[in-house]
N, C-alpha and C. Protein backbone atom coordinates (compact mmCIF):
# COMPACT_ATOMS: atom_id res chain seq x y z
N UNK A 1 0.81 -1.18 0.00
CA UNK A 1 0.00 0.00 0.00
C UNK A 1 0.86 1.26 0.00
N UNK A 2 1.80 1.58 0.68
CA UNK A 2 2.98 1.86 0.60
C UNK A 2 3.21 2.80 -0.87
N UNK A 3 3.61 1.89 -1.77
CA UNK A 3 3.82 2.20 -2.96
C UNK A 3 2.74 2.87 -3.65
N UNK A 4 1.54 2.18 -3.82
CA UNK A 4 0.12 2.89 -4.11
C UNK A 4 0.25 4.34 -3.64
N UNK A 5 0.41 5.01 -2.82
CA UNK A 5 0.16 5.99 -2.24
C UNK A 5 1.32 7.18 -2.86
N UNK A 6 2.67 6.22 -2.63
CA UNK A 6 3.49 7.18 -3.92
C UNK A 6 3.43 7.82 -5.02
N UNK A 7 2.50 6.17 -5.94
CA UNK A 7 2.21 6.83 -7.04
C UNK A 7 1.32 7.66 -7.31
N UNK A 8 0.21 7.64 -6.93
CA UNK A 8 -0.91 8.49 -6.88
C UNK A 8 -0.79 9.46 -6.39
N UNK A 9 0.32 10.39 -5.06
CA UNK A 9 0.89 11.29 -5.12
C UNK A 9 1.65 11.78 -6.22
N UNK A 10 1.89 11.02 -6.95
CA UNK A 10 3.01 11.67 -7.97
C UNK A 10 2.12 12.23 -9.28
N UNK A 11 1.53 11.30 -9.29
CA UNK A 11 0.31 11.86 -10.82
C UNK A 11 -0.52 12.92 -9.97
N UNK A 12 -0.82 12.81 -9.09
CA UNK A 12 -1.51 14.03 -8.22
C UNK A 12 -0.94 15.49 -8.71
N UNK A 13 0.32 15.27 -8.37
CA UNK A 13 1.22 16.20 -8.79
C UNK A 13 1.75 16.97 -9.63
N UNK A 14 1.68 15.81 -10.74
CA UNK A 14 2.19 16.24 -12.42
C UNK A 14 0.59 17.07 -12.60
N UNK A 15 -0.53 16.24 -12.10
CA UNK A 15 -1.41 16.94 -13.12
C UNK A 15 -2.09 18.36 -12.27
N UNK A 16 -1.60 18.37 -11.45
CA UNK A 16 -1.78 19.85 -10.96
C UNK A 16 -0.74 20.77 -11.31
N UNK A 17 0.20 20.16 -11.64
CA UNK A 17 1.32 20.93 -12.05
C UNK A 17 1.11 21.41 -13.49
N UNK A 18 0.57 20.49 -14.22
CA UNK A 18 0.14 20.48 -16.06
C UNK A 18 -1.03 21.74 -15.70
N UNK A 19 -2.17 21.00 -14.83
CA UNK A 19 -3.23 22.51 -15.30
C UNK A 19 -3.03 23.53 -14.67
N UNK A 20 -2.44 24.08 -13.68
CA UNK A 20 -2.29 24.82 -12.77
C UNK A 20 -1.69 25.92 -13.79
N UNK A 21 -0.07 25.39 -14.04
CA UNK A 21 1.20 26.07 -14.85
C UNK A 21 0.78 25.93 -16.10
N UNK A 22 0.10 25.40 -16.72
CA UNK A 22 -0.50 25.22 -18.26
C UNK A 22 -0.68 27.22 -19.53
N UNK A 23 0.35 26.85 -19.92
CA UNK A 23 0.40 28.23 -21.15
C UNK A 23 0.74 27.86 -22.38
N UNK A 24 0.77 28.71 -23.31
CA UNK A 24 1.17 28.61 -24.78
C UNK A 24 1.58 29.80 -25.04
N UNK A 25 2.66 29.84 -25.91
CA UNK A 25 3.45 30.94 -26.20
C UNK A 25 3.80 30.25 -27.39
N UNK A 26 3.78 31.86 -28.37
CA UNK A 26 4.34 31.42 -29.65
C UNK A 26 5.57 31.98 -29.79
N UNK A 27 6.61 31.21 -30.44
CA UNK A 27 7.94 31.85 -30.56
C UNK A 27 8.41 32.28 -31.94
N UNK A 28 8.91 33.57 -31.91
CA UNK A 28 9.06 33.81 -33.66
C UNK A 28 10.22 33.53 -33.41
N UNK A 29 10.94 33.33 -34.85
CA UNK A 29 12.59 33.12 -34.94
C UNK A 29 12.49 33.28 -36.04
N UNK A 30 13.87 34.23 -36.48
CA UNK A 30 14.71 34.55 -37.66
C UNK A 30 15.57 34.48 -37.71
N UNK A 31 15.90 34.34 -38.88
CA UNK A 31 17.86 34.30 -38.94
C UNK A 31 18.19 34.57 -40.35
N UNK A 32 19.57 35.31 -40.65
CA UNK A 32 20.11 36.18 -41.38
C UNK A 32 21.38 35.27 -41.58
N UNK A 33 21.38 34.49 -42.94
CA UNK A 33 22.99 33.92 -43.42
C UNK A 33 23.48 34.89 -43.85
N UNK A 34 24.62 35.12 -43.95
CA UNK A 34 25.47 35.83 -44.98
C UNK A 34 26.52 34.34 -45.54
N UNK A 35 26.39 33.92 -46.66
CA UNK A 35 26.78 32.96 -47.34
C UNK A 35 27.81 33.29 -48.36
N UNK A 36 27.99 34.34 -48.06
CA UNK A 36 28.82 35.33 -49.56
C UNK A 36 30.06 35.20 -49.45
N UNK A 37 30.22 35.14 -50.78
CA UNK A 37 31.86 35.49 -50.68
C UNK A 37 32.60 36.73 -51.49
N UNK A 38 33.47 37.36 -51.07
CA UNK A 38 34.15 38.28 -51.86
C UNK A 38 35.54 37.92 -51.92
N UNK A 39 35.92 38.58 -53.58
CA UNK A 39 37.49 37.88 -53.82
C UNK A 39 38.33 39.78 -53.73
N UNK A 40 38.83 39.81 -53.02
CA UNK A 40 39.73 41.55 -53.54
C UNK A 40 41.12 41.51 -53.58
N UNK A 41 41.09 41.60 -54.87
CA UNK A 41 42.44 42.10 -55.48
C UNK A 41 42.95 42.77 -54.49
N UNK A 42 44.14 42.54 -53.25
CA UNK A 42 44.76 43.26 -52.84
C UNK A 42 46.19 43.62 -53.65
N UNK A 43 46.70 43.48 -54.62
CA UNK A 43 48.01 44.01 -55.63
C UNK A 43 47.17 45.35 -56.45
N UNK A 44 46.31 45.47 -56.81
CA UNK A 44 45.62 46.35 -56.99
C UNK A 44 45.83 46.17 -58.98
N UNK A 45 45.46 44.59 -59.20
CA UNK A 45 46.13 44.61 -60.88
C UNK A 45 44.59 44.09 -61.62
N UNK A 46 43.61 44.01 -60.98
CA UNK A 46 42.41 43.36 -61.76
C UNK A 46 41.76 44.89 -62.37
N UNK A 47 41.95 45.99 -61.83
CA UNK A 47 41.15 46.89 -62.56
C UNK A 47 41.55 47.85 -63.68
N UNK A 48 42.61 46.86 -64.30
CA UNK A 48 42.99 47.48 -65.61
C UNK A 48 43.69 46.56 -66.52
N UNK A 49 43.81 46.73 -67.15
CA UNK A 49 44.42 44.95 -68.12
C UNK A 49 45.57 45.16 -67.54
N UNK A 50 46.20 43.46 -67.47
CA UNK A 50 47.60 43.18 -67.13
C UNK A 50 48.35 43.26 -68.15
N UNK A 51 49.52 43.97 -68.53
CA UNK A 51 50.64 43.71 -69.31
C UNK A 51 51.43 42.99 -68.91
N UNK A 52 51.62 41.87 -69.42
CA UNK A 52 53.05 41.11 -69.37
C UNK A 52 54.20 41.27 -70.38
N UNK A 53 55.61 41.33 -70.02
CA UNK A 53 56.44 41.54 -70.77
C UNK A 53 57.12 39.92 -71.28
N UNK A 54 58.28 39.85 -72.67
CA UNK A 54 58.46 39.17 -72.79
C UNK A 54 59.56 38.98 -72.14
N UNK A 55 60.26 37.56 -71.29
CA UNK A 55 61.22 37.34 -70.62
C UNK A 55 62.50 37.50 -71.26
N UNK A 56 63.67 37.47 -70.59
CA UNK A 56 64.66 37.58 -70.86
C UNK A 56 65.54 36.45 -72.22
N UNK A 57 64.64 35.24 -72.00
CA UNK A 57 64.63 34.33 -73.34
C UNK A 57 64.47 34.69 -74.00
N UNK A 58 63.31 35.12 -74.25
CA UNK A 58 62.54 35.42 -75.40
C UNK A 58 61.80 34.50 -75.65
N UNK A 59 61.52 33.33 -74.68
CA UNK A 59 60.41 32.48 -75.05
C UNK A 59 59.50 32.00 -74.04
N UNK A 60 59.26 33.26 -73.74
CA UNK A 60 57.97 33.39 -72.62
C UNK A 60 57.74 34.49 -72.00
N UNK A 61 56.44 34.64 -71.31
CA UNK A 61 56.42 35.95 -70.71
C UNK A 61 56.74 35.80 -69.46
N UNK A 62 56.86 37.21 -68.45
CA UNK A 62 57.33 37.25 -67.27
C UNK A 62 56.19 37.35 -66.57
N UNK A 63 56.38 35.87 -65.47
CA UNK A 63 54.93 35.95 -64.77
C UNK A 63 54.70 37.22 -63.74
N UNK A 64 53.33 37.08 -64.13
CA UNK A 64 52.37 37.90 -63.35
C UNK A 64 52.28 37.67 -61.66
N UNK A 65 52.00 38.18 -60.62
CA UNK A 65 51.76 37.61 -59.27
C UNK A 65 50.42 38.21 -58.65
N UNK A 66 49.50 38.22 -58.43
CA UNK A 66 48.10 39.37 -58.00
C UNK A 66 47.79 38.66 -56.67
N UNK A 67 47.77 38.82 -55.78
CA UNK A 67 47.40 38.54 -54.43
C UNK A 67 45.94 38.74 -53.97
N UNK A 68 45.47 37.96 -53.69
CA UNK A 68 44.07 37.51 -53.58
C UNK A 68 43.90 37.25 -51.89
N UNK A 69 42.50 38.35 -51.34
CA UNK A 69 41.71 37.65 -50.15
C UNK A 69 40.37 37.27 -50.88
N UNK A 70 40.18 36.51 -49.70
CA UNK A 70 39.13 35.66 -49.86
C UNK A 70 38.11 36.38 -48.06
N UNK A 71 37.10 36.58 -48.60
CA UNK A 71 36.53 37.29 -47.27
C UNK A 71 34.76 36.47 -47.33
N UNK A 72 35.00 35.99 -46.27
CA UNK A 72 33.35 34.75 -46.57
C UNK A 72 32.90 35.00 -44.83
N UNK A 73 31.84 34.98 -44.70
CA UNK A 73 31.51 34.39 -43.04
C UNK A 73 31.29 32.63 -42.79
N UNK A 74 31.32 32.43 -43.71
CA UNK A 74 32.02 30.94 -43.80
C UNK A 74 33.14 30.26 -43.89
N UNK A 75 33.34 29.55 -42.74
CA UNK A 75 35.18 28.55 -42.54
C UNK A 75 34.83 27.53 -43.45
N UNK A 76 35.18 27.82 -44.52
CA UNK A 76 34.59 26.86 -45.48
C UNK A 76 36.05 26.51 -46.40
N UNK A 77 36.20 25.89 -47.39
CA UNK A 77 36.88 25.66 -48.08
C UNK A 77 36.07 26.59 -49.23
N UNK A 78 37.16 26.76 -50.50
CA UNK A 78 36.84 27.88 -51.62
C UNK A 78 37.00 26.89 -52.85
N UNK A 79 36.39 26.54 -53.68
CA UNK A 79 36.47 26.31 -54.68
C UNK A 79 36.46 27.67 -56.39
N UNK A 80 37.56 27.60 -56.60
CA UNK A 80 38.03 27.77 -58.26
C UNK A 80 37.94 27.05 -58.99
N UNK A 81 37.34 27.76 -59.82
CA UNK A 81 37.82 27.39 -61.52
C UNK A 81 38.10 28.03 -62.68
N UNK A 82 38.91 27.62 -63.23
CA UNK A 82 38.99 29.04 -64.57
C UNK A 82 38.29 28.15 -65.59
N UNK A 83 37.00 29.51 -66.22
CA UNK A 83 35.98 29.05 -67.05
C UNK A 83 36.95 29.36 -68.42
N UNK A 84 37.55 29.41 -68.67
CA UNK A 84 38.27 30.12 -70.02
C UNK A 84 39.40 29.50 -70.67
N UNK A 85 39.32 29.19 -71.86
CA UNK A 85 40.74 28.56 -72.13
C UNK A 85 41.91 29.02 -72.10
N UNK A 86 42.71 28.86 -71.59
CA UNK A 86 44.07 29.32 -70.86
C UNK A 86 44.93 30.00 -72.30
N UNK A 87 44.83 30.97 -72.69
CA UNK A 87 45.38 31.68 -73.92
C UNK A 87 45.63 32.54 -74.97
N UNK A 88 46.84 33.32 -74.67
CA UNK A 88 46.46 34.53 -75.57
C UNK A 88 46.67 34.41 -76.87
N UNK A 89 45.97 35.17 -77.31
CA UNK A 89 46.07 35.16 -79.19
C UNK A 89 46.06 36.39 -80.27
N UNK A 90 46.82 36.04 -81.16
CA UNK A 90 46.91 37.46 -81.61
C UNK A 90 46.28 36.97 -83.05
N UNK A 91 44.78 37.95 -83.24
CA UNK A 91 43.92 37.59 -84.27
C UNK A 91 44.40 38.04 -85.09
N UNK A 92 45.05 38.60 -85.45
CA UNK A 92 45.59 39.37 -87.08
C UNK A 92 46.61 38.45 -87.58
N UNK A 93 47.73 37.72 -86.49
CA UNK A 93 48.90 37.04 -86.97
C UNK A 93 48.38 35.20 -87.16
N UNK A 94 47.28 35.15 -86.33
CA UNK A 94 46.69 33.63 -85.59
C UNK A 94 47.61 32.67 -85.46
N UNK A 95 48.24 33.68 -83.99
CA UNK A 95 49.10 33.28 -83.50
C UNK A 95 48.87 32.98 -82.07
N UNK A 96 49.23 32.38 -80.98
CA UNK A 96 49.01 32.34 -79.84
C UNK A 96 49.85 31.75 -78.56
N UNK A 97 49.63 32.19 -77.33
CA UNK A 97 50.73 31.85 -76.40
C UNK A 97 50.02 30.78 -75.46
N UNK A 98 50.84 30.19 -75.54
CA UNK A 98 49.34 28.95 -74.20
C UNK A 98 49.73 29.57 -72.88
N UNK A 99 49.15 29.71 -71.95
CA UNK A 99 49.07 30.33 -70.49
C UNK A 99 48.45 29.11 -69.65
N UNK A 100 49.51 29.02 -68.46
CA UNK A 100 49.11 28.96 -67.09
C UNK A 100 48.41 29.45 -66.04
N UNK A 101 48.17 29.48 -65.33
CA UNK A 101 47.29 29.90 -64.17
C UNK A 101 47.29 29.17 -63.44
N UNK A 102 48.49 29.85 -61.81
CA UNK A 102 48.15 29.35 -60.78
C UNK A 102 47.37 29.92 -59.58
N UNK A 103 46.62 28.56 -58.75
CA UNK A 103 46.17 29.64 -56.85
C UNK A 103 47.04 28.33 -56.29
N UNK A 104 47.64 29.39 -54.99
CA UNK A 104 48.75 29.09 -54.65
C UNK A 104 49.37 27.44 -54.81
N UNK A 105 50.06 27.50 -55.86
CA UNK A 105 51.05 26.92 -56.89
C UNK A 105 50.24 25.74 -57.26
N UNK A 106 48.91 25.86 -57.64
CA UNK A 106 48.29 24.49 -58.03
C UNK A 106 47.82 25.03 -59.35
N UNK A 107 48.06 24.15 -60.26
CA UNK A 107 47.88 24.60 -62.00
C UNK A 107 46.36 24.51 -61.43
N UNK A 108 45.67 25.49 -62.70
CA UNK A 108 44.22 25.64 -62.97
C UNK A 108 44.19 24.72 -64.28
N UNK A 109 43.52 24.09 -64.30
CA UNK A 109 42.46 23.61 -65.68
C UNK A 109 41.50 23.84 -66.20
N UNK A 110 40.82 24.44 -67.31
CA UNK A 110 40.11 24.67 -68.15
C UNK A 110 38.56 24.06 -67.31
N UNK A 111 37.57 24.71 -66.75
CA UNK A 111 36.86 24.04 -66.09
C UNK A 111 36.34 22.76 -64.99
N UNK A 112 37.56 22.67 -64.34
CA UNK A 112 38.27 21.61 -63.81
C UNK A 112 38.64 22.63 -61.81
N UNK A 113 37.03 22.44 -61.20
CA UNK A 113 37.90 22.86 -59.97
C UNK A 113 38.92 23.10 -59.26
N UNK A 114 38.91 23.78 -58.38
CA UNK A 114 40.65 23.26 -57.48
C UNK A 114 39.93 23.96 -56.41
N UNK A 115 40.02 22.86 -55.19
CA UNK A 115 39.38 23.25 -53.38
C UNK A 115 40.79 23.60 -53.22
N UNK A 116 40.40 24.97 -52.40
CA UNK A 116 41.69 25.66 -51.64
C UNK A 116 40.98 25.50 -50.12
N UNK A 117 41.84 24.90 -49.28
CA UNK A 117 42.03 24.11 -48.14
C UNK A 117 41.41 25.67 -47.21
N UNK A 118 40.35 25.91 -45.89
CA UNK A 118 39.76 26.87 -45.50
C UNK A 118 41.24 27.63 -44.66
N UNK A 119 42.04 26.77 -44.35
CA UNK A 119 42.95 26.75 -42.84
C UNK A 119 43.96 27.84 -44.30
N UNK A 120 44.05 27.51 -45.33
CA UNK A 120 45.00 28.30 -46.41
C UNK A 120 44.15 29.84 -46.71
N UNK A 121 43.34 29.85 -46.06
CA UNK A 121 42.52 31.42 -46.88
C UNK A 121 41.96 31.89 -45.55
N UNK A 122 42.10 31.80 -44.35
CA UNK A 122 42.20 32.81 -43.32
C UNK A 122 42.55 32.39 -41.84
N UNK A 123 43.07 33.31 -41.16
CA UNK A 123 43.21 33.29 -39.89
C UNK A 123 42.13 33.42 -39.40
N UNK A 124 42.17 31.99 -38.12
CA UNK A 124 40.90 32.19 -37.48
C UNK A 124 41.21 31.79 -35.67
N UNK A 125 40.18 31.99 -35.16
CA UNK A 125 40.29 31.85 -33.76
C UNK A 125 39.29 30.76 -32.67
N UNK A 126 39.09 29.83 -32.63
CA UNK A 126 37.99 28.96 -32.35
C UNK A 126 37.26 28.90 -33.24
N UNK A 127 37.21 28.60 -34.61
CA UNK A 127 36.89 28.30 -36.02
C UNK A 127 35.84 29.36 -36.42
N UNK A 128 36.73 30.90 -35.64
CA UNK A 128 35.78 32.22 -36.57
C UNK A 128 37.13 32.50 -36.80
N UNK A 129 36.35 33.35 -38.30
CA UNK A 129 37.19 33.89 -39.18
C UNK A 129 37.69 35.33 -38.69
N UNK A 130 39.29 35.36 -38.40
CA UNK A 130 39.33 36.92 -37.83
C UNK A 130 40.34 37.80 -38.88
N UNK A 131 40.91 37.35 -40.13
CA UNK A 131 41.58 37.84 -41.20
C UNK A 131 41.02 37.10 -42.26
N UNK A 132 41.44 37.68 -43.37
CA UNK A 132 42.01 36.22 -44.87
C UNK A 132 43.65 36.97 -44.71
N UNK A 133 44.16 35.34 -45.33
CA UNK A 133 45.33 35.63 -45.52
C UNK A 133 45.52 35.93 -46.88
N UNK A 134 46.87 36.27 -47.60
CA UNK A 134 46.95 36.18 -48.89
C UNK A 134 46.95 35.02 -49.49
N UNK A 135 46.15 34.75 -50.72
CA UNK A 135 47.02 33.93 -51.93
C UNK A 135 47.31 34.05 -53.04
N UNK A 136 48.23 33.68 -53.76
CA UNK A 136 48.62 34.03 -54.99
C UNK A 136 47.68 33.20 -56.22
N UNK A 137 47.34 34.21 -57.24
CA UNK A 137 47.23 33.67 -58.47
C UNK A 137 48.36 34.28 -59.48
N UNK A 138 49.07 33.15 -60.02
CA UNK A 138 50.25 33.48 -60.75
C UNK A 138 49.57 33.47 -62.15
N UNK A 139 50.32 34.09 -63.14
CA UNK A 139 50.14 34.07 -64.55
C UNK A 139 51.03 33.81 -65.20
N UNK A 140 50.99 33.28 -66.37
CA UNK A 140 52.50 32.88 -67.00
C UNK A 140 52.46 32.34 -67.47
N UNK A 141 53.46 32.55 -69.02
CA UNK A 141 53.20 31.23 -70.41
C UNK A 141 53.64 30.17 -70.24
N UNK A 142 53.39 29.53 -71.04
CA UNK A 142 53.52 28.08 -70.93
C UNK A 142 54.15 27.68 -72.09
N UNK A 143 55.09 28.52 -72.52
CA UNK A 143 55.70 28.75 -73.61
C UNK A 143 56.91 28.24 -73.33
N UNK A 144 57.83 27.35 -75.24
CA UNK A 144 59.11 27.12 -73.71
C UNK A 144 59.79 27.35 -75.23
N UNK A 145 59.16 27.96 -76.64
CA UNK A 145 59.80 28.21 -77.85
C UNK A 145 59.81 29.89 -78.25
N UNK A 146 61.04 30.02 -78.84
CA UNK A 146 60.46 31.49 -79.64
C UNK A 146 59.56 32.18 -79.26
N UNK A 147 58.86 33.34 -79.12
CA UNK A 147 57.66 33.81 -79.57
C UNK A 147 57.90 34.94 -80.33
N UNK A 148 56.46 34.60 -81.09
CA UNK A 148 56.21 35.28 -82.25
C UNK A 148 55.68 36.59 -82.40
N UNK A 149 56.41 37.76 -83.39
CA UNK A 149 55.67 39.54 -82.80
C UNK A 149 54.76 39.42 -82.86
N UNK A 150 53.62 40.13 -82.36
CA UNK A 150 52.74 40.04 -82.25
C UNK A 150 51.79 40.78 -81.24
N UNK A 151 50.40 41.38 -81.58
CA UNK A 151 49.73 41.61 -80.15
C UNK A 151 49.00 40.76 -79.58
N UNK A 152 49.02 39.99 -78.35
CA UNK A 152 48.38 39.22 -78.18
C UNK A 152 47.39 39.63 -76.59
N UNK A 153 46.07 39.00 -76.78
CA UNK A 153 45.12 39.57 -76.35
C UNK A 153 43.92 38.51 -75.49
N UNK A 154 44.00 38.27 -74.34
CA UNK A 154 42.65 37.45 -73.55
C UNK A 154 42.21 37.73 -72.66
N UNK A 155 40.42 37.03 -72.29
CA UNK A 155 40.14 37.63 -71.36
C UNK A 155 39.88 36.38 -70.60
N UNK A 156 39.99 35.90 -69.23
CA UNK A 156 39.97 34.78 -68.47
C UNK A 156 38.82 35.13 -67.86
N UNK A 157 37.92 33.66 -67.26
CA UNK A 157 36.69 34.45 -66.27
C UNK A 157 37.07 33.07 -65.06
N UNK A 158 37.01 33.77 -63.75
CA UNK A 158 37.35 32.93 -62.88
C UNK A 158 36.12 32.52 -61.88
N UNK A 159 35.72 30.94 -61.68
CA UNK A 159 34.60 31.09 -60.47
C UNK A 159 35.11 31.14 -59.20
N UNK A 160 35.01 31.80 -58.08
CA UNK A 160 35.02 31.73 -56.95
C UNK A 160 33.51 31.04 -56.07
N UNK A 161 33.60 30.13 -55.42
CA UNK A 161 32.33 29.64 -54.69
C UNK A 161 32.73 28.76 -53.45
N UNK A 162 31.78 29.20 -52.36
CA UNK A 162 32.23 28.41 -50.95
C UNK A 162 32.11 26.95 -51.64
N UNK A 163 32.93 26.23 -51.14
CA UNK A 163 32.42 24.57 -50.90
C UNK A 163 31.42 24.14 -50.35
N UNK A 164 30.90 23.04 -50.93
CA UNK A 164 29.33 22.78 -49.89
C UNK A 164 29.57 22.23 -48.75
């Protein structure tokens, strides 16, 4: 009997406790991603065409160096790609230089990703982002003969996008 008396105190309890304290409240909630990413030219060379000169061979040009942040509210990894075929050409002579393109020292391919590692594109502090660091995208022929006079002329388009 003992026990009987426990329990029936106890449901006694809950259900005075249920109707007694008994409410409803509605809760709003919002929330604001910022998912974005921005790439800024810190060398200050994307807002005007790059000239490259020809090297001291004479059978290639002298690479380019443009220093790149990467600024995301996401510790994410960055995926690149260069949408463009790697190459300048000179339409009057139809002539052309094949070009490289690196982020930091990993060849680009012609539509062909490349994940840049999150821990390589910023300083962070308990996995928030409190800088970007630099990285390089290099430029540079891929030339290893002669080149031919000429003006030669391209335009590259690059994707930048968080990793999923």
């Amino acid at each position: 009997m003992y026990r009987k008396s426990i329990k029936i105190g106890l449901v006694a309890a809950l259900a005075s406790c249920f109707t007694v304290n008994a409410a409803t409240q509605v809760v709003t909630v919002t929330a604001s991603v910022d998912s974005s990413l921005t790439v800024i030219d810190t060398s200050g060379s994307w807002d005007a065409p790059i000239a490259m000169a020809v090297n001291s061979a004479g059978d290639g040009l002298q690479t380019k160096n443009i220093n790149l942040n990467m600024v995301s509210n996401n510790y994410k990894d960055v995926l690149i790609t260069l949408q463009s075929f790697p190459s300048l050409t000179d339409s009057v002579n139809g002539t052309s230089i094949p070009m490289t393109f690196k982020i930091a020292d990993t060849a680009l391919a012609q539509n062909t990703p490349v994940t840049i590692d999150k821990d390589a594109l910023y300083n962070t502090t308990e996995g928030a982002i409190t800088s970007a660091k630099d990285i390089t995208l290099s430029i540079e022929s891929a030339s290893t003969t002669a080149l031919a006079s000429g003006q030669y002329r391209g335009s590259f388009t690059f994707d930048f996008s968080i990793a999923p």
